[in-house]
PDB file of N, CA and C in Angstrom:
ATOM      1  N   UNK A   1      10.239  22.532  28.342  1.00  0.00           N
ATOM      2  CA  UNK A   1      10.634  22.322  26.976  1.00  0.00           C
ATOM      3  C   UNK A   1      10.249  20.904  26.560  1.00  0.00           C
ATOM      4  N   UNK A   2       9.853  20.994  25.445  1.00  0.00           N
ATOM      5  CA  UNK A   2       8.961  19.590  25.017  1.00  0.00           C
ATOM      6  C   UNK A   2      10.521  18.774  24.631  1.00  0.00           C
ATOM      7  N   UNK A   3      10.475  17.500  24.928  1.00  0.00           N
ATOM      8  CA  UNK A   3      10.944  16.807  23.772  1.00  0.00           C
ATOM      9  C   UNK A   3      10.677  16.690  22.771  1.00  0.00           C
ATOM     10  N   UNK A   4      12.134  16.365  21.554  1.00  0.00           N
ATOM     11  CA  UNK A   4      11.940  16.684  19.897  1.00  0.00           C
ATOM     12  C   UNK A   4      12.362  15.443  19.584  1.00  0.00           C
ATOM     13  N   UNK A   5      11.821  14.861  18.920  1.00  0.00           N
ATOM     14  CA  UNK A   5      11.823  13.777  18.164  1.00  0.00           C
ATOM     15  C   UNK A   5      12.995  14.141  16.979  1.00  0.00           C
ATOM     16  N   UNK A   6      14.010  13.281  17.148  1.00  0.00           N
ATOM     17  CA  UNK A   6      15.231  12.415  15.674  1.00  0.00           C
ATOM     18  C   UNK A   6      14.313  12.391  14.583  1.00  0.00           C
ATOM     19  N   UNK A   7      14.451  12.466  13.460  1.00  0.00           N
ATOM     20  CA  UNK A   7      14.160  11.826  12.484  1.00  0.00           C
ATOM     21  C   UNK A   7      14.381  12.664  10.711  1.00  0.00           C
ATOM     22  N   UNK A   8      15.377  11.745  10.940  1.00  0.00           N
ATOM     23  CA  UNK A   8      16.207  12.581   9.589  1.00  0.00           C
ATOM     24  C   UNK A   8      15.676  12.393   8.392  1.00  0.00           C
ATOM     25  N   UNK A   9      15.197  13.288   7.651  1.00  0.00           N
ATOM     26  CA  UNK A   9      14.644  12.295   6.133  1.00  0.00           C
ATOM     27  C   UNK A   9      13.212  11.995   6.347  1.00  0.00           C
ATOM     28  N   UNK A  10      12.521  12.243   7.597  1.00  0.00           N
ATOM     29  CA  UNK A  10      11.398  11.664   7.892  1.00  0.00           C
ATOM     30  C   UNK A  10      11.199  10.614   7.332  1.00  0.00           C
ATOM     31  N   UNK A  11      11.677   9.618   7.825  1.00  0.00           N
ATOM     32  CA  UNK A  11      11.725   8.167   7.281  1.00  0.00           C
ATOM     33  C   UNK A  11      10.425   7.415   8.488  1.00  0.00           C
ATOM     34  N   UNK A  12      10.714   7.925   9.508  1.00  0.00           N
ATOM     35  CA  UNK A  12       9.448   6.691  10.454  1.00  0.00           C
ATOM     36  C   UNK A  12       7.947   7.763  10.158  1.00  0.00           C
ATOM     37  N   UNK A  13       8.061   9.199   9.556  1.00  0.00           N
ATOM     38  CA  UNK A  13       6.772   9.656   9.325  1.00  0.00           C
ATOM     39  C   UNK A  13       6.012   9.188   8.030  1.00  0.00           C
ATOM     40  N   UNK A  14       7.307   9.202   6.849  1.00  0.00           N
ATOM     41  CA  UNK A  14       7.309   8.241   5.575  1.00  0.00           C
ATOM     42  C   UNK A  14       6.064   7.024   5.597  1.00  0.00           C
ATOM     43  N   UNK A  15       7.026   5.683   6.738  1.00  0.00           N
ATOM     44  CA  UNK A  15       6.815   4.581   6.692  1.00  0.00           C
ATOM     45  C   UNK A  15       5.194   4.661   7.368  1.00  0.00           C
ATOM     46  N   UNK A  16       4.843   5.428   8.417  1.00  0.00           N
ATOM     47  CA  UNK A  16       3.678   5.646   8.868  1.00  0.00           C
ATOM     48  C   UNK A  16       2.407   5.919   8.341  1.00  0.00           C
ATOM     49  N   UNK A  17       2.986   6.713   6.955  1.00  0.00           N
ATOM     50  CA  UNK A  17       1.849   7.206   6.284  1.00  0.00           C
ATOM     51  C   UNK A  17       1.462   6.076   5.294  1.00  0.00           C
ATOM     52  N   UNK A  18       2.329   5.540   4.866  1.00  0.00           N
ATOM     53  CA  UNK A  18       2.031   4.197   4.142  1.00  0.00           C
ATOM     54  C   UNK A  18       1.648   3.466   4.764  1.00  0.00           C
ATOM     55  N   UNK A  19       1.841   2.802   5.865  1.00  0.00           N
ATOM     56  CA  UNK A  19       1.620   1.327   6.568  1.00  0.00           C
ATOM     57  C   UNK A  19      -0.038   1.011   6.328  1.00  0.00           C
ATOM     58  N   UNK A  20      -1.035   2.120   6.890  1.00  0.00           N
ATOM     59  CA  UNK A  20      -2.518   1.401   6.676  1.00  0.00           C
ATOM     60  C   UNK A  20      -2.590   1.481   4.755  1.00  0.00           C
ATOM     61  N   UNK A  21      -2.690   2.419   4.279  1.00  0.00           N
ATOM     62  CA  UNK A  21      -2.715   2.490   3.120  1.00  0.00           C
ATOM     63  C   UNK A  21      -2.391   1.243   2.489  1.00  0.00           C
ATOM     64  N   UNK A  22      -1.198   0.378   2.372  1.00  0.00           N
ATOM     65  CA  UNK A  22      -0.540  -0.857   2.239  1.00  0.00           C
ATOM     66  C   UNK A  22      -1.382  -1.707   2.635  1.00  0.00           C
ATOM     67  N   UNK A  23      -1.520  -1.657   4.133  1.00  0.00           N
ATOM     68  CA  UNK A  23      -2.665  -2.893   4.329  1.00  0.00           C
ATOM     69  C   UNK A  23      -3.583  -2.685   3.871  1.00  0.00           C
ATOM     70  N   UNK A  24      -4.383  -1.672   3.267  1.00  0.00           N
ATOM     71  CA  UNK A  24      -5.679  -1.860   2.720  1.00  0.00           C
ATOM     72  C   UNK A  24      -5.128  -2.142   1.183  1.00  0.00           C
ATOM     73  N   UNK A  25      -4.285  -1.306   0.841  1.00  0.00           N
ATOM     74  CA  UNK A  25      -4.113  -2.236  -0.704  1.00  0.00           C
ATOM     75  C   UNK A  25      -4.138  -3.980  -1.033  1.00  0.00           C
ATOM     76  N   UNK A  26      -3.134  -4.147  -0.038  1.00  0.00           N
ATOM     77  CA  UNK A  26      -2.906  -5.537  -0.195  1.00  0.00           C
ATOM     78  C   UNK A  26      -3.967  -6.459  -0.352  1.00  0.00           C
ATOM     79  N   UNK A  27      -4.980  -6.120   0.512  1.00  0.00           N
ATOM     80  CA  UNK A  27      -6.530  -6.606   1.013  1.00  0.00           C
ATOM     81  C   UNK A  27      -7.376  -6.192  -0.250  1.00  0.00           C
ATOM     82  N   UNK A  28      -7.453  -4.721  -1.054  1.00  0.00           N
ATOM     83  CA  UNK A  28      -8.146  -5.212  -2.309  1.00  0.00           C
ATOM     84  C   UNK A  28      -7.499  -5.395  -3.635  1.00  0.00           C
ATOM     85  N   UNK A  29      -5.965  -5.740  -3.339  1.00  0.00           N
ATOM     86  CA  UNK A  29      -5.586  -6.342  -4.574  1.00  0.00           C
ATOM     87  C   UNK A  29      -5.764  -7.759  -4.714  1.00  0.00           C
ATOM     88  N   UNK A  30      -5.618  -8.365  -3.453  1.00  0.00           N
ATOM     89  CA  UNK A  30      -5.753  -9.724  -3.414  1.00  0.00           C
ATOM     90  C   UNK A  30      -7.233 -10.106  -3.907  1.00  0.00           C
ATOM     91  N   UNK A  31      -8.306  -9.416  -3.270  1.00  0.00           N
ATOM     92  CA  UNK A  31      -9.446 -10.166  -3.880  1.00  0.00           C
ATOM     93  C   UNK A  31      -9.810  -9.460  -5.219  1.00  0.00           C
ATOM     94  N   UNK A  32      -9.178  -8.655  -5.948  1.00  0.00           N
ATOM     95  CA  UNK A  32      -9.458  -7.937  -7.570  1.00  0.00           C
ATOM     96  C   UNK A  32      -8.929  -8.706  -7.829  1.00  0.00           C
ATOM     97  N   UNK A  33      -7.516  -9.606  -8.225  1.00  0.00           N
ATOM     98  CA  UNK A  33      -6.793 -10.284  -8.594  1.00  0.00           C
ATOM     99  C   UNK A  33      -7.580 -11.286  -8.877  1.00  0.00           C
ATOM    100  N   UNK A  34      -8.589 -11.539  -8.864  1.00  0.00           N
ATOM    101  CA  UNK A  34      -9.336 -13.173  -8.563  1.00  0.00           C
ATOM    102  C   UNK A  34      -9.702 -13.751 -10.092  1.00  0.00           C
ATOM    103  N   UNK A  35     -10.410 -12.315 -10.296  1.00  0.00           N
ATOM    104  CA  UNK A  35     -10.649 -12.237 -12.603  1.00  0.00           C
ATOM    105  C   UNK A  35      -9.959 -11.436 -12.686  1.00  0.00           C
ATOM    106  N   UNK A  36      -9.694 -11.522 -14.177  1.00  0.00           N
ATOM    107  CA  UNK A  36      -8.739 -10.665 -15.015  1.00  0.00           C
ATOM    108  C   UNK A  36      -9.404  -9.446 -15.170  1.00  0.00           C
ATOM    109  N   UNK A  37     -11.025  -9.410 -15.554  1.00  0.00           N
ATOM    110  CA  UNK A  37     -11.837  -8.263 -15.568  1.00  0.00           C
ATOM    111  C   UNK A  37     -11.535  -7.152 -14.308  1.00  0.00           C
ATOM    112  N   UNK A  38     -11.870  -7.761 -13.236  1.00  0.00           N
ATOM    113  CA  UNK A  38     -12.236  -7.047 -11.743  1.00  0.00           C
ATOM    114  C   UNK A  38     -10.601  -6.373 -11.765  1.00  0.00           C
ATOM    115  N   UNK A  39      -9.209  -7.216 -11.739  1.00  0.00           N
ATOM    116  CA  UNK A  39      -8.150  -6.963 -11.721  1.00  0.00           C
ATOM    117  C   UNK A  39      -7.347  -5.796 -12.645  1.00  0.00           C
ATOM    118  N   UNK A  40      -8.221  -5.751 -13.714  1.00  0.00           N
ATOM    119  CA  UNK A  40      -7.771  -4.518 -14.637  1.00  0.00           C
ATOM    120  C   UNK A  40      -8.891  -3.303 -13.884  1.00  0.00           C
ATOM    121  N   UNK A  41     -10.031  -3.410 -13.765  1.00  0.00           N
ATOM    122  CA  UNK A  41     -11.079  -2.265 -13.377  1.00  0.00           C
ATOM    123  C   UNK A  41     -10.271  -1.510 -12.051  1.00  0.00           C
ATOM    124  N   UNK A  42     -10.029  -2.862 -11.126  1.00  0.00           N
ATOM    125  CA  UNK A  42      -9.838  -2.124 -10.218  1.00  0.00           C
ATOM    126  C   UNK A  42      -7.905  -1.604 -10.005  1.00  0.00           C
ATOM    127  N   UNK A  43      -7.451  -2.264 -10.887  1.00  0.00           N
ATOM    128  CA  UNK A  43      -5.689  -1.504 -11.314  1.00  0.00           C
ATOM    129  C   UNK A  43      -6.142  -0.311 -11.869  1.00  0.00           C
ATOM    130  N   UNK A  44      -6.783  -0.513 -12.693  1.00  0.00           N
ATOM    131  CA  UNK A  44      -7.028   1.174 -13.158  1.00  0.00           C
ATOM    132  C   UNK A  44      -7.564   2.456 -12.181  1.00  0.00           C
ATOM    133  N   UNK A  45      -8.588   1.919 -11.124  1.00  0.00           N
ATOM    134  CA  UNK A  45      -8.950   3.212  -9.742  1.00  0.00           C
ATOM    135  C   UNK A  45      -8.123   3.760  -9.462  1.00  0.00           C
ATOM    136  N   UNK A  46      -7.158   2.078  -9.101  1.00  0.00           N
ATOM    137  CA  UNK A  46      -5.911   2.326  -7.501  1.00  0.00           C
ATOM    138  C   UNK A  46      -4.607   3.190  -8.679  1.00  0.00           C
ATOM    139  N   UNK A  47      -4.340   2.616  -9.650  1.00  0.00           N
ATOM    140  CA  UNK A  47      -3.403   3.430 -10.418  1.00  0.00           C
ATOM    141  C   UNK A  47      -3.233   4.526 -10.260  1.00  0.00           C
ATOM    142  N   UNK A  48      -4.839   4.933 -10.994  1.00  0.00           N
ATOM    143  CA  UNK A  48      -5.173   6.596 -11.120  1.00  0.00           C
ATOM    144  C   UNK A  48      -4.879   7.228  -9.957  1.00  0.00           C
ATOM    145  N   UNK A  49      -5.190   6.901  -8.387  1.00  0.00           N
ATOM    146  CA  UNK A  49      -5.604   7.408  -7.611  1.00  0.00           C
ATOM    147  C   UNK A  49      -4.069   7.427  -6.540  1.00  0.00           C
ATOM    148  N   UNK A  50      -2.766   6.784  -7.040  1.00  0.00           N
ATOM    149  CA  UNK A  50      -1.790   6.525  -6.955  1.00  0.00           C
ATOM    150  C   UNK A  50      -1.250   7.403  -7.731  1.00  0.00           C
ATOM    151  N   UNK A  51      -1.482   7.845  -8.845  1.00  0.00           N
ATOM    152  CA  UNK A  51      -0.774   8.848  -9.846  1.00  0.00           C
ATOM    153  C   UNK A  51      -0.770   9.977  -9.228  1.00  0.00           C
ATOM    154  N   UNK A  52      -2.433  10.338  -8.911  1.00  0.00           N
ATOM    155  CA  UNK A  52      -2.938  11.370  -8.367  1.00  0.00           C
ATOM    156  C   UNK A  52      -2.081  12.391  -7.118  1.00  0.00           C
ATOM    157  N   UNK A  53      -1.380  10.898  -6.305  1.00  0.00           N
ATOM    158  CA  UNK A  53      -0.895  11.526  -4.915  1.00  0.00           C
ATOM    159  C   UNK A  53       0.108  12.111  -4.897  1.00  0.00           C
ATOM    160  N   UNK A  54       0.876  12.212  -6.286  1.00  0.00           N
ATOM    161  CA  UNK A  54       1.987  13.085  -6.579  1.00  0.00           C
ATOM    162  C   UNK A  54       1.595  14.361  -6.456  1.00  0.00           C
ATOM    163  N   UNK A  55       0.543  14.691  -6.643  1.00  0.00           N
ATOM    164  CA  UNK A  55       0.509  15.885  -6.124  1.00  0.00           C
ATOM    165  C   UNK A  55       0.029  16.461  -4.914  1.00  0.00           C
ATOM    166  N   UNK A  56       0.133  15.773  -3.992  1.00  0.00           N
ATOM    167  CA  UNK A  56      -0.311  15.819  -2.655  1.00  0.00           C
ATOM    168  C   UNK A  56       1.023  16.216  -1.820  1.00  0.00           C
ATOM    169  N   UNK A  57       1.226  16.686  -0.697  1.00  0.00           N
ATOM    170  CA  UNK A  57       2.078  16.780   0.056  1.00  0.00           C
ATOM    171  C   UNK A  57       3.365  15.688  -0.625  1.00  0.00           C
ATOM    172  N   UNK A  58       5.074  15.789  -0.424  1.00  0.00           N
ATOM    173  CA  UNK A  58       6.231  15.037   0.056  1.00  0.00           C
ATOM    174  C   UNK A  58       5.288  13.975   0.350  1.00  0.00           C
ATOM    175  N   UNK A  59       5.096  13.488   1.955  1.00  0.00           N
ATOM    176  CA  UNK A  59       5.311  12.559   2.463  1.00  0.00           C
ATOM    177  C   UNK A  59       4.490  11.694   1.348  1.00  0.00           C
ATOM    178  N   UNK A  60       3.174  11.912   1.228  1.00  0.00           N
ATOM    179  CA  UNK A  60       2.264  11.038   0.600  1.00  0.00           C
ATOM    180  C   UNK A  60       3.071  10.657  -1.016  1.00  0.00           C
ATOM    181  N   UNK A  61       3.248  11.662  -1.431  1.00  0.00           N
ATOM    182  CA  UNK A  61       3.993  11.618  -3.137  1.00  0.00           C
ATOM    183  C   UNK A  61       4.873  10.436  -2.655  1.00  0.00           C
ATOM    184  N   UNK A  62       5.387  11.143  -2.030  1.00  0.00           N
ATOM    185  CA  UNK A  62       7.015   9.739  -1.999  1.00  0.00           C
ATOM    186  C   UNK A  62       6.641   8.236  -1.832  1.00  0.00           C
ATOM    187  N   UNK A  63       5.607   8.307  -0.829  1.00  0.00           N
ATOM    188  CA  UNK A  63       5.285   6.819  -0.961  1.00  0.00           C
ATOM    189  C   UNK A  63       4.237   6.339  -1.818  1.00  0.00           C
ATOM    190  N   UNK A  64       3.853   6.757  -3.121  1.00  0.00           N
ATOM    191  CA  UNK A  64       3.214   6.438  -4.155  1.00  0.00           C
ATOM    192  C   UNK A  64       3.723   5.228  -4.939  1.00  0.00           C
ATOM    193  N   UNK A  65       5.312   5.280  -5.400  1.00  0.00           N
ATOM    194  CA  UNK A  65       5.216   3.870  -5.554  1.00  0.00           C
ATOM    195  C   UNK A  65       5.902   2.703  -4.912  1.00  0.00           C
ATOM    196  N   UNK A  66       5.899   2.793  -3.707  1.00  0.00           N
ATOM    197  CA  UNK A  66       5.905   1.796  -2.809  1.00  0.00           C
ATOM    198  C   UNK A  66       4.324   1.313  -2.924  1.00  0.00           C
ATOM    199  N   UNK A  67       3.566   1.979  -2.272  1.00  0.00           N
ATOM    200  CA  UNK A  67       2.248   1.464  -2.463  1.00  0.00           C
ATOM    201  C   UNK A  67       1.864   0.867  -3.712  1.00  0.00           C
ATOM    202  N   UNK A  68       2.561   1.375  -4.767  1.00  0.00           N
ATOM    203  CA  UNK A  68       1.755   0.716  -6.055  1.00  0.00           C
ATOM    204  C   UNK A  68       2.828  -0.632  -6.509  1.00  0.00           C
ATOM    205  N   UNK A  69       3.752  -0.727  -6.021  1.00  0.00           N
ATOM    206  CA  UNK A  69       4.142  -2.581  -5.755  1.00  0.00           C
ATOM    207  C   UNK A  69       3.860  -3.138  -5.247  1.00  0.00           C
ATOM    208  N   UNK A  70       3.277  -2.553  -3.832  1.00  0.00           N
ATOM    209  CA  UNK A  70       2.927  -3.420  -3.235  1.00  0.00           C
ATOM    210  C   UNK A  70       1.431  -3.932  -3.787  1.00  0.00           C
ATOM    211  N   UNK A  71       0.111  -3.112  -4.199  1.00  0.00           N
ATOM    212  CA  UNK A  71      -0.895  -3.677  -4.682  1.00  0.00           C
ATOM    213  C   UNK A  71      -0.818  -4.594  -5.759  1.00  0.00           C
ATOM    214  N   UNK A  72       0.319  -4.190  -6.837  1.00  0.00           N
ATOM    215  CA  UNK A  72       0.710  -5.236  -7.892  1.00  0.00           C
ATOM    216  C   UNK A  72       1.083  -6.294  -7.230  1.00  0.00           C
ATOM    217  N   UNK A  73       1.723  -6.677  -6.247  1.00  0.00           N
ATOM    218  CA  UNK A  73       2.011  -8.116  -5.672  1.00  0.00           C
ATOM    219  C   UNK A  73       1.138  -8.357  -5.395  1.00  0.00           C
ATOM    220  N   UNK A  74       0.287  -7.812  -4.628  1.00  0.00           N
ATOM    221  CA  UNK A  74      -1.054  -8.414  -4.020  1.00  0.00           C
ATOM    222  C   UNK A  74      -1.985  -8.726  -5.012  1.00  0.00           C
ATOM    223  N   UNK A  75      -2.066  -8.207  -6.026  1.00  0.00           N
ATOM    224  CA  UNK A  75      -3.062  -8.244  -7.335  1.00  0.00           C
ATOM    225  C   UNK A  75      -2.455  -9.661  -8.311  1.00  0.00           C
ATOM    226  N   UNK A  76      -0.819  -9.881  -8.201  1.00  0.00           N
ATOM    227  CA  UNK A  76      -0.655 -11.135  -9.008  1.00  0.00           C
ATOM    228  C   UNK A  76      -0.865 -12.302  -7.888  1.00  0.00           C
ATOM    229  N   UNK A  77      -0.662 -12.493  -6.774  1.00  0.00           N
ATOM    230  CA  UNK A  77      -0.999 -13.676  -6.516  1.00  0.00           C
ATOM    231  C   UNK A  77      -2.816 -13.979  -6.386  1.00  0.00           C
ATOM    232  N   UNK A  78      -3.587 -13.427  -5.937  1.00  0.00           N
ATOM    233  CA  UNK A  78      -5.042 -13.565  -6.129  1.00  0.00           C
ATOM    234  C   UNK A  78      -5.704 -14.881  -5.342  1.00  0.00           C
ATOM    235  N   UNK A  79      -5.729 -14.073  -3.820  1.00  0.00           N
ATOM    236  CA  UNK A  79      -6.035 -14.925  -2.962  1.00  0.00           C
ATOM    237  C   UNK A  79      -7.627 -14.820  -2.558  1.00  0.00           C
ATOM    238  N   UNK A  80      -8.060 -15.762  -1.963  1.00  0.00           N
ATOM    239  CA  UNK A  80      -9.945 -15.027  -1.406  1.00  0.00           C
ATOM    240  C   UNK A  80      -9.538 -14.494  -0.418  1.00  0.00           C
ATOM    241  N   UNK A  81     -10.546 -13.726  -0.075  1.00  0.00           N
ATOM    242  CA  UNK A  81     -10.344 -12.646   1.252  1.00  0.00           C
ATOM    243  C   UNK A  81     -10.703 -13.157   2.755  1.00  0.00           C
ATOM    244  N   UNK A  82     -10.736 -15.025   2.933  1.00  0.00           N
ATOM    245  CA  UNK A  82     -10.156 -15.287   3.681  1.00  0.00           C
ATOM    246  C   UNK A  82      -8.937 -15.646   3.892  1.00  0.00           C
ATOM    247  N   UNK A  83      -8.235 -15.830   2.868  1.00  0.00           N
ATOM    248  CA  UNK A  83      -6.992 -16.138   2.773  1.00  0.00           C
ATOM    249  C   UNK A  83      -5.804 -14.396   2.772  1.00  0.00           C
ATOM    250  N   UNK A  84      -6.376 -13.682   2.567  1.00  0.00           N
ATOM    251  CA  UNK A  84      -6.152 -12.508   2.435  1.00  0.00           C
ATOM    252  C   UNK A  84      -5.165 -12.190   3.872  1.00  0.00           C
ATOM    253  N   UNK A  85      -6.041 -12.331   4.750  1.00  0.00           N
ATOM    254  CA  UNK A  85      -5.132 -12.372   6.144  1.00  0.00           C
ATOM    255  C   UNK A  85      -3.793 -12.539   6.559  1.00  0.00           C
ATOM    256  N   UNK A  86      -3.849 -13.748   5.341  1.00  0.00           N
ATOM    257  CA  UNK A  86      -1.805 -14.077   6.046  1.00  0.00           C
ATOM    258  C   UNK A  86      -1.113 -13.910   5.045  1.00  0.00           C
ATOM    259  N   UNK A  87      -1.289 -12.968   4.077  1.00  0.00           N
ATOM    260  CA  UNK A  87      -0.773 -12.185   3.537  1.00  0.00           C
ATOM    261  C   UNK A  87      -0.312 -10.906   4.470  1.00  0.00           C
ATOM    262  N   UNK A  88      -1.361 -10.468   4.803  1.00  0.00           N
ATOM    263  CA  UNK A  88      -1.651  -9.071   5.672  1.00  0.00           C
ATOM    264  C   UNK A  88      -0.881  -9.432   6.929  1.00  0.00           C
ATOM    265  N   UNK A  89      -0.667 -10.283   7.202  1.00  0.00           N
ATOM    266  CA  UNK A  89       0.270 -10.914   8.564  1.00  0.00           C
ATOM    267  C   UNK A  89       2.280 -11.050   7.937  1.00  0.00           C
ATOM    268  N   UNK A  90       1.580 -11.963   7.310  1.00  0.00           N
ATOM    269  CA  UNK A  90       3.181 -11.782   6.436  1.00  0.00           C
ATOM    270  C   UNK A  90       3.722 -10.857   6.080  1.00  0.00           C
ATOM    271  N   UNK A  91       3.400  -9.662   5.905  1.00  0.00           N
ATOM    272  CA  UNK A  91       3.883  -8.451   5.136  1.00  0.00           C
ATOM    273  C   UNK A  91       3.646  -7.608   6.631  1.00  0.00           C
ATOM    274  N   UNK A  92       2.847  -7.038   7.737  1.00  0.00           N
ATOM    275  CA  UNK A  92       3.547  -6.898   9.048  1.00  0.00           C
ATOM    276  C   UNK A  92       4.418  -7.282   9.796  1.00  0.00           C
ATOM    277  N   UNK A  93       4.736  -8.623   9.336  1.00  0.00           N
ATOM    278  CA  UNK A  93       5.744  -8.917  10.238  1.00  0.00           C
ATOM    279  C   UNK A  93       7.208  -8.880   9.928  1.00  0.00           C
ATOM    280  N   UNK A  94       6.963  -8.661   8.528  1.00  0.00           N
ATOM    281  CA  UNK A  94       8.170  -7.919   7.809  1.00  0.00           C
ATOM    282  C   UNK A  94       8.336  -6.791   7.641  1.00  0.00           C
ATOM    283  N   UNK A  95       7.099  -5.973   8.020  1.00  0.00           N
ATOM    284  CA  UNK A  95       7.479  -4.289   8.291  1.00  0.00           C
ATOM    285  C   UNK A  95       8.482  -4.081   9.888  1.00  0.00           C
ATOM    286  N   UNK A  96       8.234  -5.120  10.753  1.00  0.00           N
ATOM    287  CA  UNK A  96       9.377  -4.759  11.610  1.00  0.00           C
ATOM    288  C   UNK A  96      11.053  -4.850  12.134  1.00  0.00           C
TER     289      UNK A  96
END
């Protein structure tokens, strides 16, 4: 008999499905953020494509707008994408 995994609410399958998703947002909000142009073009993709996931499975829907605060934070501060990193560090090390 296999072991069964706890998980009420699917909360650690939730947080899983977001985590890369997040890090890649963060990474191209920060460098869209840089002009106001690039920062609206590319709010408008990730938006759409964030709207979109409502209709995708629970898990993905639900974390639609988590993901889309988190790219808005990443999109108002507007770092270069070497600096991008410790953002992406800072925000892992607060996922644990």
């Amino acid at each position: 008999m296999a072991p069964r995994i706890h998980d009420p609410g699917h909360i650690a399958l939730r947080r899983g499905i977001r985590a890369p998703v997040e890090a890649i947002l963060i990474a191209i909000g920060a460098v869209a953020g840089l002009t106001p142009v690039s920062a609206v073009v590319v709010t408008l993709v990730i938006g759409t494509l964030l709207a979109f996931a409502a209709v995708l499975h629970g898990s993905v829907a639900s974390g639609a707008p988590a993901m889309t605060v988190v790219y808005v934070a990443a999109t108002t501060v507007a770092v270069p994408l070497d600096r991008a990193w410790t953002m992406l560090a800072s925000w892992a090390s607060r996922r644990n």
